[in-house]
N, C-alpha and C. Protein backbone atom coordinates (compact mmCIF):
# COMPACT_ATOMS: atom_id res chain seq x y z
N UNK A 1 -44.39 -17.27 35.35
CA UNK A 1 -43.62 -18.11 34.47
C UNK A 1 -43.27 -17.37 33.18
N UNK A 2 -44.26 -16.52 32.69
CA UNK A 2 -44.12 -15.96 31.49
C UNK A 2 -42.90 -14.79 31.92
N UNK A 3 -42.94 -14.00 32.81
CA UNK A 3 -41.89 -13.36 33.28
C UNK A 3 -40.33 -13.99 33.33
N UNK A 4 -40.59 -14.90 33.31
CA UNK A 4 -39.30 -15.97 33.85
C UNK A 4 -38.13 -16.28 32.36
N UNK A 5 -39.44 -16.32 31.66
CA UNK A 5 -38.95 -16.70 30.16
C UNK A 5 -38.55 -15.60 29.13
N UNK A 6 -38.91 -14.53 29.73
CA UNK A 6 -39.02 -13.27 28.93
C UNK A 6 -37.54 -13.08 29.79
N UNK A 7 -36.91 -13.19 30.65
CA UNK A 7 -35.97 -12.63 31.53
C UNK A 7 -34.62 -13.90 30.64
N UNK A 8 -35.02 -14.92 30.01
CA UNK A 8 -33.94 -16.01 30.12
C UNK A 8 -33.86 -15.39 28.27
N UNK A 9 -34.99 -15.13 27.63
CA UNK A 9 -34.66 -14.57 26.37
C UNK A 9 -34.11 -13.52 26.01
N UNK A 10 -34.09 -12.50 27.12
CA UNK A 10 -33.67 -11.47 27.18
C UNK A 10 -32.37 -11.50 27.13
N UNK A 11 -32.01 -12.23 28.31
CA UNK A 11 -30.49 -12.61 28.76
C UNK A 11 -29.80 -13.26 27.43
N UNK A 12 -30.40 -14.16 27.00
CA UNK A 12 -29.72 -14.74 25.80
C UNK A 12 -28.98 -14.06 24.61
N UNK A 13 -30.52 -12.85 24.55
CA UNK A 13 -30.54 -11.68 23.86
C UNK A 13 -28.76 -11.44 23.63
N UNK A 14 -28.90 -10.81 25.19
CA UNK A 14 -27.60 -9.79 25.50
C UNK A 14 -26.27 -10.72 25.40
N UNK A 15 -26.56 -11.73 26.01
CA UNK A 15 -25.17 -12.73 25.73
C UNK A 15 -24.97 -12.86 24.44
N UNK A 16 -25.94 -13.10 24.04
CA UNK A 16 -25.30 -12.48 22.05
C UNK A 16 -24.76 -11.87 21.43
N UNK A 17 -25.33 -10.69 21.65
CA UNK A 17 -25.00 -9.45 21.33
C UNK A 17 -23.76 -9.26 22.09
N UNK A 18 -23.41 -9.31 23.45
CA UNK A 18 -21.96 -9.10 23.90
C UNK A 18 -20.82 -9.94 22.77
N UNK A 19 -21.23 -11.85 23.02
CA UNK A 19 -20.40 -12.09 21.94
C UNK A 19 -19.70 -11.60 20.34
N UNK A 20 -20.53 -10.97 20.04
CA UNK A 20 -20.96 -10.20 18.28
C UNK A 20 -19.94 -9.21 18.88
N UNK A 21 -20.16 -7.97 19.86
CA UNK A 21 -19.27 -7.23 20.27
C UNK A 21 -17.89 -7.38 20.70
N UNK A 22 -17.67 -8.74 21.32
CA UNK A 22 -15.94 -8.97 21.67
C UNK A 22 -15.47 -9.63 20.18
N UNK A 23 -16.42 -10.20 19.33
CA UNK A 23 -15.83 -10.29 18.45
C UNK A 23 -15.73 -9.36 16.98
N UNK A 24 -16.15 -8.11 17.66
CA UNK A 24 -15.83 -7.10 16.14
C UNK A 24 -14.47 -6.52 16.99
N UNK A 25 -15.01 -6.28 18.16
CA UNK A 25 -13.75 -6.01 18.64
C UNK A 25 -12.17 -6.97 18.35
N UNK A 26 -12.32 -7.86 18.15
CA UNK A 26 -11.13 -8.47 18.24
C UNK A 26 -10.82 -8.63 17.07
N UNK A 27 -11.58 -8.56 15.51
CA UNK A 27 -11.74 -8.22 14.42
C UNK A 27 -11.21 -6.92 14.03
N UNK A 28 -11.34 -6.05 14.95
CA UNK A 28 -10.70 -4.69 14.49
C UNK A 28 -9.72 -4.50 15.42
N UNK A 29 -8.96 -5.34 16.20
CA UNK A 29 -8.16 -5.24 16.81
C UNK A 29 -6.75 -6.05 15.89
N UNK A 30 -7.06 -7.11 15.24
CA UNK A 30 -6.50 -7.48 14.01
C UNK A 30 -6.51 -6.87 13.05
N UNK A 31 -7.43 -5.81 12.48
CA UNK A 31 -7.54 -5.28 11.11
C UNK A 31 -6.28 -4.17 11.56
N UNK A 32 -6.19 -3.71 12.93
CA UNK A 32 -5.13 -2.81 13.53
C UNK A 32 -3.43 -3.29 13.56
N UNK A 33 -3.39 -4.32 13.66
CA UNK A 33 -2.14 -5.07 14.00
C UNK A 33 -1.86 -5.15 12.42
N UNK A 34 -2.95 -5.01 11.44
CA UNK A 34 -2.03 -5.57 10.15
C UNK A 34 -1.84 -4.38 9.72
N UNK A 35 -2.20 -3.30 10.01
CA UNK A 35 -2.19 -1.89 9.29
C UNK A 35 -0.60 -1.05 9.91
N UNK A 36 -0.39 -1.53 10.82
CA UNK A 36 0.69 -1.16 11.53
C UNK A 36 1.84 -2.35 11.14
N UNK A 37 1.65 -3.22 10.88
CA UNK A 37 2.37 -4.09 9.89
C UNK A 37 2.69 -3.44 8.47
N UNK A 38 2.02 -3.32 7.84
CA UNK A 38 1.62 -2.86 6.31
C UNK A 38 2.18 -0.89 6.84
N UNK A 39 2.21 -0.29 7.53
CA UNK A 39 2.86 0.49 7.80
C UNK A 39 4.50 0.20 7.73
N UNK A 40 4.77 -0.12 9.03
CA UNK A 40 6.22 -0.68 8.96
C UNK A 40 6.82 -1.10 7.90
N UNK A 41 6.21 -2.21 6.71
CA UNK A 41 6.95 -2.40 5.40
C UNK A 41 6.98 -1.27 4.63
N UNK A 42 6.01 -0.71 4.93
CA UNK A 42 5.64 0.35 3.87
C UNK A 42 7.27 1.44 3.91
N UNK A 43 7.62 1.62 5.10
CA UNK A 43 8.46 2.64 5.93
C UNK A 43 9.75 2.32 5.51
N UNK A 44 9.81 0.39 5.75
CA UNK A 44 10.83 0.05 5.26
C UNK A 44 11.20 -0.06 3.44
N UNK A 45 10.68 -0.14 2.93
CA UNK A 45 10.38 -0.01 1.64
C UNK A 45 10.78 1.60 1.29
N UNK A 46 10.57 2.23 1.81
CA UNK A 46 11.03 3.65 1.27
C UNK A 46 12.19 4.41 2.16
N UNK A 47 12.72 3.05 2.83
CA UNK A 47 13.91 3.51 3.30
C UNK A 47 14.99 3.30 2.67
N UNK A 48 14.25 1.86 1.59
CA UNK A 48 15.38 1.14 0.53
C UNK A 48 15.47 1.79 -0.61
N UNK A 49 13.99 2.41 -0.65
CA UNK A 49 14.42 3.00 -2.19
C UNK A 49 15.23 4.61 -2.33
N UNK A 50 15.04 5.04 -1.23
CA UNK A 50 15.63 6.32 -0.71
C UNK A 50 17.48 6.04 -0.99
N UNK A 51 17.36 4.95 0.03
CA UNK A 51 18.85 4.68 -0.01
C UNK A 51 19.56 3.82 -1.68
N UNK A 52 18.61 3.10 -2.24
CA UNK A 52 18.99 3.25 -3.92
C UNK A 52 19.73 4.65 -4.69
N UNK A 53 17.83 5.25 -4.47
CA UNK A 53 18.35 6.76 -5.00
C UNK A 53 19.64 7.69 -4.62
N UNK A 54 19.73 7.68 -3.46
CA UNK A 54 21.09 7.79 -2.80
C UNK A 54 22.70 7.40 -3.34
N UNK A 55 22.71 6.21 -3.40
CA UNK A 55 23.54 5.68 -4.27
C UNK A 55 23.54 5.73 -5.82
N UNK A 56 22.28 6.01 -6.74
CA UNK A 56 22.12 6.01 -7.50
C UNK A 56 22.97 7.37 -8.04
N UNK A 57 22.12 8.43 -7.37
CA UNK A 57 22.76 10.20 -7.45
C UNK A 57 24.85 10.26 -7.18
N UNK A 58 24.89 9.26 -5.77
CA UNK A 58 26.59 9.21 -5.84
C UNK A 58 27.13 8.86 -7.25
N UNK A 59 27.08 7.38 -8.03
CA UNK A 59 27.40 7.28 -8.88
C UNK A 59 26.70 7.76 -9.82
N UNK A 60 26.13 8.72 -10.35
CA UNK A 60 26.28 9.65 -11.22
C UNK A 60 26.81 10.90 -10.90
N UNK A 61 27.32 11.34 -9.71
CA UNK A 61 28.15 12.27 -9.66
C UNK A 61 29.21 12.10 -9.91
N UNK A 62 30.06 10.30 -9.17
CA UNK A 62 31.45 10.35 -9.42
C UNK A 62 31.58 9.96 -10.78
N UNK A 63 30.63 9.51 -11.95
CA UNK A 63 31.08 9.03 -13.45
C UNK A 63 31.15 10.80 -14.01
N UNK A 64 30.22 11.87 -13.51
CA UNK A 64 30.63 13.20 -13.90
C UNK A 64 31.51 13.50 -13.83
N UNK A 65 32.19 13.49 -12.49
CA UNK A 65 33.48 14.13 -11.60
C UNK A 65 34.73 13.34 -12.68
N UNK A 66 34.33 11.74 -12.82
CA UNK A 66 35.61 11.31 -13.61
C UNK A 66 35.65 12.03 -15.19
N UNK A 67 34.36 12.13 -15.52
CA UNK A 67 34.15 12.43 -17.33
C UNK A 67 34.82 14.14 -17.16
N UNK A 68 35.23 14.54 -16.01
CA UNK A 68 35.45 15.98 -16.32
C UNK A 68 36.66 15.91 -16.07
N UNK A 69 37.39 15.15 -15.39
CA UNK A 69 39.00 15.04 -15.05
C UNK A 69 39.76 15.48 -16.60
């Protein structure tokens, strides 16, 4: 009997511990999805400011180009 109980605590044990494990897992499977989120804005964000600067550099070339006419 004492065997019996040591085998059902054991088990409990591990069913625990598995749960704790699918859920860091799925915890860092979200901490992943937002980082690749927070990537992507990030990407997009310096695609806008690129393309500011871009435009920014045109019109100060063409107010040069006119101030030299």
């Amino acid at each position: 009997m004492h065997r019996h109980l040591q085998f059902l605590a054991t088990l409990a044990c591990l069913l625990g511990l598995s749960a704790c494990g699918a859920e860091v897992a799925g915890t860092a499977a979200a901490v992943g999805k937002l980082q690749a989120t927070q990537a992507e804005k990030a990407r997009a964000d310096q695609a806008r400011i690129l393309e500011g600067l871009k435009q920014a550099d045109q019109a100060a070339a063409a107010r040069a180009a006119s101030a030299g006419e």
